[in-house]
Protein backbone atom coordinates (compact mmCIF):
# COMPACT_ATOMS: atom_id res chain seq x y z
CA UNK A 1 -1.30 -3.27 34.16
CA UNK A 2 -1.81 -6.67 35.95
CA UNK A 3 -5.52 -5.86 36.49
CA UNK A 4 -6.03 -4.71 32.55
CA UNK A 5 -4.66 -7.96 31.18
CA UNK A 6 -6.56 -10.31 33.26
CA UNK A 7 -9.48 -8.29 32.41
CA UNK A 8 -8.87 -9.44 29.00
CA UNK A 9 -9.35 -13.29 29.79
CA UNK A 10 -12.47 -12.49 31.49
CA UNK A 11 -16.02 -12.63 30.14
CA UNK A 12 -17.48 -9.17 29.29
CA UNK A 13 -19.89 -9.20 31.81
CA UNK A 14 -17.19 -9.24 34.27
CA UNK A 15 -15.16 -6.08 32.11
CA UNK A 16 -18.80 -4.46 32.11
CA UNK A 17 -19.10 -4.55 35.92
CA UNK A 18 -15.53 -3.56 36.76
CA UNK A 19 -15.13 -0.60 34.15
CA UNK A 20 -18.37 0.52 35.79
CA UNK A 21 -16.36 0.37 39.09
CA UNK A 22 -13.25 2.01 37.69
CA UNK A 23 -15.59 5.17 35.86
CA UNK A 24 -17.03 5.55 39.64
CA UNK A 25 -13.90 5.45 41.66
CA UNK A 26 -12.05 7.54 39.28
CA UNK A 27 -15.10 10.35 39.20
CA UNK A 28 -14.36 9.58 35.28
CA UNK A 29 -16.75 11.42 32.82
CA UNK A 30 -17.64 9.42 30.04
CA UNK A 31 -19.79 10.62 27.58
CA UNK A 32 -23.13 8.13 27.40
CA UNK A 33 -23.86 8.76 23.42
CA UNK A 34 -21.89 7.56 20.67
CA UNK A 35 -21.76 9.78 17.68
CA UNK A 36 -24.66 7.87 15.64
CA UNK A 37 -27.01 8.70 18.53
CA UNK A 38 -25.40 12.24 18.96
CA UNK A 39 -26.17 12.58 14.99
CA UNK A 40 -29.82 11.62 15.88
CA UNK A 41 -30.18 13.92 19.03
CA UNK A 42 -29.03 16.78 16.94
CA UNK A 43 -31.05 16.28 13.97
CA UNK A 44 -34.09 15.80 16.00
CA UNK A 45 -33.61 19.55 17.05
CA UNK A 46 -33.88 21.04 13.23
CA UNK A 47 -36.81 22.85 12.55
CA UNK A 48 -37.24 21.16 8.38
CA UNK A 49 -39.65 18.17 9.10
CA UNK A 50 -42.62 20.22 9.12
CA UNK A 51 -43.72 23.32 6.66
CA UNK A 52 -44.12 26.70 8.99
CA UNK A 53 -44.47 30.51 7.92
CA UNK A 54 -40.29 30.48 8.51
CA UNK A 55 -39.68 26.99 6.66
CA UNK A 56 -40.86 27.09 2.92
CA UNK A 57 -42.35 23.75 1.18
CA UNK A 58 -39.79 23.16 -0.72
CA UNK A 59 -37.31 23.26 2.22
CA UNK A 60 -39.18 20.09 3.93
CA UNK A 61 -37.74 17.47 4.28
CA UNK A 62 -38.85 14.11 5.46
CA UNK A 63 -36.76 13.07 9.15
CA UNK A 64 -36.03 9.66 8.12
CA UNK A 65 -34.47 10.33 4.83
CA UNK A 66 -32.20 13.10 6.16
CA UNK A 67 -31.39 11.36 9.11
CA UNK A 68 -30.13 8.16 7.26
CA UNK A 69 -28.09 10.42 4.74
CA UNK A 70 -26.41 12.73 7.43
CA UNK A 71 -25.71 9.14 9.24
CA UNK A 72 -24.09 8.28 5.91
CA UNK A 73 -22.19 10.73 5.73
CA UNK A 74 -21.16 11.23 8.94
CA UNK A 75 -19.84 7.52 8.64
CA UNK A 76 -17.99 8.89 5.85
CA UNK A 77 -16.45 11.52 7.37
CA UNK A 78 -14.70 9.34 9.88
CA UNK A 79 -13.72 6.94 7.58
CA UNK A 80 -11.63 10.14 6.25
CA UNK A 81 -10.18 11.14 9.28
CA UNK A 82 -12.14 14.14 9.46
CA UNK A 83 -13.99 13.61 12.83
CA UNK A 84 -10.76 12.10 15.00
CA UNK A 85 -9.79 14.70 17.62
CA UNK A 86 -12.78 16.94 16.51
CA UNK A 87 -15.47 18.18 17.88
CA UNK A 88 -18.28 16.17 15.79
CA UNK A 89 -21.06 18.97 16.00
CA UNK A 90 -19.49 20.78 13.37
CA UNK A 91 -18.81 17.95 11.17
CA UNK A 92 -22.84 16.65 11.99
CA UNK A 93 -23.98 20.41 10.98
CA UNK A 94 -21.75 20.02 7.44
CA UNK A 95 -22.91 16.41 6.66
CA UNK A 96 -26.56 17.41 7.96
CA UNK A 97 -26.08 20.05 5.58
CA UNK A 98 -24.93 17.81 2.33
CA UNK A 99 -27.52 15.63 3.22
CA UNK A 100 -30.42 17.91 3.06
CA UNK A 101 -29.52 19.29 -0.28
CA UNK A 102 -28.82 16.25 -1.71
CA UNK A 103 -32.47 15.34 -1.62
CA UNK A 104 -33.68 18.13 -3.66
CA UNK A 105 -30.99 19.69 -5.14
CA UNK A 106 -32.88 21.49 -7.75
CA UNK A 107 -34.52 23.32 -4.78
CA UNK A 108 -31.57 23.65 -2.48
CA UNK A 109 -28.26 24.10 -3.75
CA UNK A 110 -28.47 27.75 -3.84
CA UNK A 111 -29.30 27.62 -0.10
CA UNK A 112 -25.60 28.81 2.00
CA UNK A 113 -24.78 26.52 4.70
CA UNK A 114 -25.76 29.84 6.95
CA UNK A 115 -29.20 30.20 5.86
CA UNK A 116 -29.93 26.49 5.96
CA UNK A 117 -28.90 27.01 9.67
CA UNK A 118 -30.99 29.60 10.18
CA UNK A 119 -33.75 27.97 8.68
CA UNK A 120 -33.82 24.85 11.02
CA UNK A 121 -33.21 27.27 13.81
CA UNK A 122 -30.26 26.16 14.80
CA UNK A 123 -26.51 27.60 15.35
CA UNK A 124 -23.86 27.56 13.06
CA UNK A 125 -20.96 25.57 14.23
CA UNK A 126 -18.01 27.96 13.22
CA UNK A 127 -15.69 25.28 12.23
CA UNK A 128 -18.61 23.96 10.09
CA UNK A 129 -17.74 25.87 6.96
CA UNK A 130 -13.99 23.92 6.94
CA UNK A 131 -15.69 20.86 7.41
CA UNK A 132 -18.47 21.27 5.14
CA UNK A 133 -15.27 21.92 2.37
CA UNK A 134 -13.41 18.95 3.65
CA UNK A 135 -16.53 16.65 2.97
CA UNK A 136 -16.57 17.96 -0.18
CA UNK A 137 -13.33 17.61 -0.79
CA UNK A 138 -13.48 13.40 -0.19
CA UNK A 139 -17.10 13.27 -2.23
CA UNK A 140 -15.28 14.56 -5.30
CA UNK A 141 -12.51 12.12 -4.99
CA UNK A 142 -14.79 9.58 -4.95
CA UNK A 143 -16.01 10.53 -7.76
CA UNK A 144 -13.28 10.81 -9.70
CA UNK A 145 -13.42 6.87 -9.50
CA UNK A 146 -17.03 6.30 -11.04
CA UNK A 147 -16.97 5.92 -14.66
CA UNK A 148 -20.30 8.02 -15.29
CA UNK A 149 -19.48 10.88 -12.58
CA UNK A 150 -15.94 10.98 -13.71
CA UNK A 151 -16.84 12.31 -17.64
CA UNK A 152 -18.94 14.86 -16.24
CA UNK A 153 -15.94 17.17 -15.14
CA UNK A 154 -17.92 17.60 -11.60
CA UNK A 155 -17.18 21.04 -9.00
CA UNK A 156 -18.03 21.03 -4.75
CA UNK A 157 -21.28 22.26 -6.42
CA UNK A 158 -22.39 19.99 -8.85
CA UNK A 159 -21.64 17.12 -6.92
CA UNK A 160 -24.22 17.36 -4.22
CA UNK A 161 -26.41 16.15 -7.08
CA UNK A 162 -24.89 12.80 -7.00
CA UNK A 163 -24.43 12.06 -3.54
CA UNK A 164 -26.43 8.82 -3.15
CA UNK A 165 -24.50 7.25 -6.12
CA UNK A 166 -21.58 8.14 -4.15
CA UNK A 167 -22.66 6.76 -0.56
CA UNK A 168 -23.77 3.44 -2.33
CA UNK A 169 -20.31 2.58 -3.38
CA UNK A 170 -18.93 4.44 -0.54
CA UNK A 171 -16.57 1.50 1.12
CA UNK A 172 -15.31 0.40 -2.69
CA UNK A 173 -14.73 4.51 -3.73
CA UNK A 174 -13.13 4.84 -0.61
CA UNK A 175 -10.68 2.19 -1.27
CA UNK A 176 -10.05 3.00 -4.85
CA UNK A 177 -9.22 7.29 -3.80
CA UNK A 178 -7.26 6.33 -1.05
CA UNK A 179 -4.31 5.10 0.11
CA UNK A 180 -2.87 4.76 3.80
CA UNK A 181 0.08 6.55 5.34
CA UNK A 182 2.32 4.23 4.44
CA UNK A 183 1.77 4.29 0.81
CA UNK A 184 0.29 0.74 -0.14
CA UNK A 185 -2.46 1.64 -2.26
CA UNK A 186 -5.68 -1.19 -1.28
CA UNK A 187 -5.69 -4.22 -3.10
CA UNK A 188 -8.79 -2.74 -5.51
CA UNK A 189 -6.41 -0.44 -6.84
CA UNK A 190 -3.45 -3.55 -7.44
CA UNK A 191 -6.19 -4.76 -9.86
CA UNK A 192 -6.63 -4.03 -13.39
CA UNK A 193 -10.22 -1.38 -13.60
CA UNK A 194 -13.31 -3.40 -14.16
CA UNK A 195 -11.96 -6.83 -12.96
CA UNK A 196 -11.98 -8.27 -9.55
CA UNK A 197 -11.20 -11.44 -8.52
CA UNK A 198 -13.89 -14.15 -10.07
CA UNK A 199 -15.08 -11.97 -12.86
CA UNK A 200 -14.83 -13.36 -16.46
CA UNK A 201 -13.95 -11.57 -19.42
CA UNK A 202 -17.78 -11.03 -20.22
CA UNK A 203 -18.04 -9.32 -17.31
CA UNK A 204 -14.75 -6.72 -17.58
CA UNK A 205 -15.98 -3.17 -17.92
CA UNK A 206 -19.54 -3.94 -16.84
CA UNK A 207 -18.69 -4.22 -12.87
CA UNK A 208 -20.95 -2.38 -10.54
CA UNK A 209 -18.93 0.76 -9.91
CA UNK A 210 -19.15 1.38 -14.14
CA UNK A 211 -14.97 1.91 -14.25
CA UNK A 212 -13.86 2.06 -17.80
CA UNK A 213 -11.57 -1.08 -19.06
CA UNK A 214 -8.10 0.59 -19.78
CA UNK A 215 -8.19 3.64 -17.95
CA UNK A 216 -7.54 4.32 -14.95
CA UNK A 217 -8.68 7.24 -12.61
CA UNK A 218 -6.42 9.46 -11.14
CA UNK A 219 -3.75 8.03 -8.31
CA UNK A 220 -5.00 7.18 -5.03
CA UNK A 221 -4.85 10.42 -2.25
CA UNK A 222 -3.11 9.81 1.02
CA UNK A 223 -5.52 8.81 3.36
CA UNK A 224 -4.31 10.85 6.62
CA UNK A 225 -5.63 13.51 9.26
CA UNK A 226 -6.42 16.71 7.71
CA UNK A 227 -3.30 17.91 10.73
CA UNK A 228 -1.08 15.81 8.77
CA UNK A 229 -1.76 16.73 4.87
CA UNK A 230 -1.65 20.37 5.25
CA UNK A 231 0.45 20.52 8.88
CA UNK A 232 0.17 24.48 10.33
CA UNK A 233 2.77 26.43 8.98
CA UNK A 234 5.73 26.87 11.81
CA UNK A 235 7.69 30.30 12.32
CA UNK A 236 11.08 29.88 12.71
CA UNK A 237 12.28 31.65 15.58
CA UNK A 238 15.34 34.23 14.71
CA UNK A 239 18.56 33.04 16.75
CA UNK A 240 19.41 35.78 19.34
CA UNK A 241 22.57 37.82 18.38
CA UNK A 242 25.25 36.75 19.68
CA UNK A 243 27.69 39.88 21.82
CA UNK A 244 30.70 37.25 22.53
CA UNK A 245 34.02 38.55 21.45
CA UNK A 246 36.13 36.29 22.99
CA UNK A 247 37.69 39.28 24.94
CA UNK A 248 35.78 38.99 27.99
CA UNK A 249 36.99 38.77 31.06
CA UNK A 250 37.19 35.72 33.16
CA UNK A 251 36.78 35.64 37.03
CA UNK A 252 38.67 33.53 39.12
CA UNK A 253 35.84 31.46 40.29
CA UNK A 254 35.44 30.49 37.27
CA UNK A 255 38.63 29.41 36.40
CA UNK A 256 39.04 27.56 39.45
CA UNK A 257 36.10 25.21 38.37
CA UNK A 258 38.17 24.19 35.35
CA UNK A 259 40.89 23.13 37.87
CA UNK A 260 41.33 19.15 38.50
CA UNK A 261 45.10 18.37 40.11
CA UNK A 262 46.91 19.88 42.46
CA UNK A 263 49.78 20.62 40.65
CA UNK A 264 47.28 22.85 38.74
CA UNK A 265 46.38 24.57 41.75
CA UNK A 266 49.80 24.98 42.52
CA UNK A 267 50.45 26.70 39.26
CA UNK A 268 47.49 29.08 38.83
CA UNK A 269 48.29 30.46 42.70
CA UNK A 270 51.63 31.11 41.63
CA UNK A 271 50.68 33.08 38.49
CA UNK A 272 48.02 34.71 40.48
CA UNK A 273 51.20 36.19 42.85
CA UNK A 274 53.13 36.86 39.68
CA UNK A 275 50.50 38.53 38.10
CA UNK A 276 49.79 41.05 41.55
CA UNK A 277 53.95 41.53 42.16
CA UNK A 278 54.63 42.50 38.56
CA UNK A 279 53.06 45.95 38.99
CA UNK A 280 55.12 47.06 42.22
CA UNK A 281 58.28 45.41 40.08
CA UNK A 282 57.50 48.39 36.73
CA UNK A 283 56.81 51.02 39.47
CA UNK A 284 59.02 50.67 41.78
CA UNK A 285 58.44 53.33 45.32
């Protein structure tokens, strides 16, 4: 502990150096990619960048575009607690997913997470379907806080449309839907819709997330693992049945461990003798 808190008055070339030291001497294995260049890696590998005999036209998509959507989303994703103690493939294949048929959803929302797999020649992540729900899940919160997505009564399908009006407000949506564990709802939500700090009244109901003066969307969510909102449910194990009666017999060594003073001892070895006499006393030779 002395070592990690002088490490923290020391430049971070010096940390660099010695955490180096400490992965090697350890035999620590620390994974080299963070998950924006794990997102990359793994969209690199889909087979949708280029039209094929197994890839339809329509199904193309351009490699930027996706990629800075799925990153998007991704971001999104673990901004909502759905990535932390995860595996992130899954979560990459779902947001990869979103992403794709947000682009051209005319084309593509009738395209099953499955197929889309199988079209990019890739496998599908089993937990991906969960996580694909769960994204969908936060996107229509957030919508629920846009004036002009909010009237337009929107399902998990129907909002793939709007996506990118989503991800631009994302940081200000995900304030607004969500609240922490503890229950303070974000400052955004403390003010009155359509007026932040600095705007005049020319300005209320015209702010750059479209909320409506006077009403407000519905109450902030918890903003907590997916573990903790719906915890697993827990049988509860059936108490053995109990065979005591209370008429058991007890053995002497185990009376004698309830003995503390002499004068006990005294007395249980004399009721011991009384107890073995009193049958040659009722039958007598």
């Amino acid at each position: 502990m002395g070592a990690i808190c002088t490490l923290l008055y020391v430049d971070l070339d010096v940390f660099s150096s010695t955490y180096m030291q400490i992965v090697k001497l350890l035999g620590l294995d620390v994974p080299s990619l963070c998950l924006a260049e794990l997102v990359k890696t793994y969209c690199n590998s889909f087979k949708l960048f280029e039209a094929s005999p197994s890839v339809p036209a329509k199904y193309v998509e351009d490699k930027e575009k996706m990629l800075s959507r799925t990153l998007q989303l991704v971001e999104l994703a673990s901004e909502t607690w759905l990535v932390t103690g995860r595996h992130p493939l899954p979560v990459i294949t779902a947001a990869t997913f979103l992403a794709w048929q947000s682009l051209q959803p005319a084309y593509r929302l009738s395209c099953s997470l499955a197929r889309f797999c199988k079209l990019a020649n890739v496998d599908l992540p089993y937990p991906a379907s969960s996580r694909l729900q769960e994204l969908l899940a936060v996107l229509l919160r957030m919508a629920e806080h846009l004036a002009w997505l909010r009237v337009l009564r929107l399902d998990k399908r129907s909002v793939v449309k709007h996506i990118g009006d989503l991800l631009q407000h994302r940081h200000s949506l995900v304030r607004s839907a969500f609240r922490d564990g503890t229950g303070e709802v974000e400052t955004l939500e403390k003010e009155p819709l359509g007026q932040g700090q600095g705007q005049g009244e020319g300005e209320v109901g015209n702010n750059s997330l479209g909320l409506l003066q006077g009403k407000r969307p519905a109450s902030p969510a918890l903003l907590l693992p997916p573990c903790m909102l719906k915890p697993p449910k827990r049988t509860c194990p059936t108490p053995p049945v109990s065979t005591v009666t209370g008429e058991e017999d007890i053995s002497d060594s185990e009376i004698e461990q309830y003995l503390r003073t002499p004068q006990e001892v005294r007395d249980f070895q004399r009721a011991q003798a009384a107890k073995q006499a009193a049958p040659s006393v009722a039958n007598p030779p």
